[in-house]
Protein backbone atom coordinates (compact mmCIF):
# COMPACT_ATOMS: atom_id res chain seq x y z
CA UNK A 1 102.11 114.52 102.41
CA UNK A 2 105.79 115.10 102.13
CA UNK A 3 107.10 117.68 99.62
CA UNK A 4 110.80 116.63 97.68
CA UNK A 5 112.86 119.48 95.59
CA UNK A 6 114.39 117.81 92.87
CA UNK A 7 117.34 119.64 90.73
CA UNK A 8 116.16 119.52 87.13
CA UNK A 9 118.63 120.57 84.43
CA UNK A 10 117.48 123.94 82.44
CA UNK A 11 117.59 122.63 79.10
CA UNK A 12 115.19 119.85 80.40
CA UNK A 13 112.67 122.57 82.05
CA UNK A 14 112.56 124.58 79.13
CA UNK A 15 112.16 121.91 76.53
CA UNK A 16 109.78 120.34 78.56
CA UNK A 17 108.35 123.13 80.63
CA UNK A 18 107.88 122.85 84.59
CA UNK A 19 103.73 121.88 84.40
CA UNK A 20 104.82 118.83 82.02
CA UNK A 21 107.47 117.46 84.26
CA UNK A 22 105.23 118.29 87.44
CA UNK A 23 102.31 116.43 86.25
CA UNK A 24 104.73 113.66 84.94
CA UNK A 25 106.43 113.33 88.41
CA UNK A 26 103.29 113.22 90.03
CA UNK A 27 101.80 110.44 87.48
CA UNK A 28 105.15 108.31 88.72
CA UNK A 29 104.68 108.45 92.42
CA UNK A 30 100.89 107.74 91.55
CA UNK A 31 102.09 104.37 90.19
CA UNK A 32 104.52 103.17 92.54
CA UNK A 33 101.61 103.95 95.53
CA UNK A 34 99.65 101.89 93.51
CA UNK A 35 102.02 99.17 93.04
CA UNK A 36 102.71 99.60 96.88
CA UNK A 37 99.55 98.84 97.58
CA UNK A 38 99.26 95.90 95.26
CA UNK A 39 102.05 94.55 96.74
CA UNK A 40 100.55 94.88 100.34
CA UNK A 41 97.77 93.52 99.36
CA UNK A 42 99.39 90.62 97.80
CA UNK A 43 100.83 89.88 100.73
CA UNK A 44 98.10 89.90 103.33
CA UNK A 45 96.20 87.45 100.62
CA UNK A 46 98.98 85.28 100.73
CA UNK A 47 99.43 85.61 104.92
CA UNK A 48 96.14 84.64 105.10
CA UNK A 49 96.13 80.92 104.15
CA UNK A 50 93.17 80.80 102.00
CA UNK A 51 93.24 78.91 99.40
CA UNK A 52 92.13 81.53 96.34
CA UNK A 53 92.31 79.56 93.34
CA UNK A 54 90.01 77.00 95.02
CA UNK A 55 87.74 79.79 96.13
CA UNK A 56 87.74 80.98 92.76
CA UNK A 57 86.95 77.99 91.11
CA UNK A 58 84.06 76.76 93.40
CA UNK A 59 82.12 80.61 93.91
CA UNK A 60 80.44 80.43 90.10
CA UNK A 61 78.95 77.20 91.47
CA UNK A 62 78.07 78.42 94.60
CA UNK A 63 76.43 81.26 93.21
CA UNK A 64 74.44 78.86 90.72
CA UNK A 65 73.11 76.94 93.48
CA UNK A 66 71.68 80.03 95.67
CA UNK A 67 70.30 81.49 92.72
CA UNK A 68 68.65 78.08 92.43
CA UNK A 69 67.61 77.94 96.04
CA UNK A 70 66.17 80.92 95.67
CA UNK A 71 63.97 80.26 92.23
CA UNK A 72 62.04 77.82 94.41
């Protein structure tokens, strides 16, 4: 992990304190990891040529039918 100083006004530190903006800061870069990984992963779903709405749509059945094979 990689440790950034960033300037922050006085006025803004003391009406805000330095905990507040810390733990806001670090709630930011939490999201955009997140949506860095949701974009990677969006990506290797799409890369990997299966059809996902399809999949989607035909696993409930699926699911039905083992159940089924299964009650036997």
């Amino acid at each position: 992990m990689t440790t950034i100083q960033i300037p922050v006004s006085d006025d803004l530190l003391h009406a805000l304190g330095q905990r507040a903006i810390e733990d806001f800061l670090r709630r930011q870069t939490q999201l955009l990891r997140t949506q860095l990984l949701s974009s990677r992963l969006h990506d290797a779903i799409e890369a990997s040529g299966i059809d996902w709405d399809k999949e989607l749509e035909e696993a409930p059945q699926q699911a039905w039918d083992e159940y089924k094979r299964h009650q036997s």
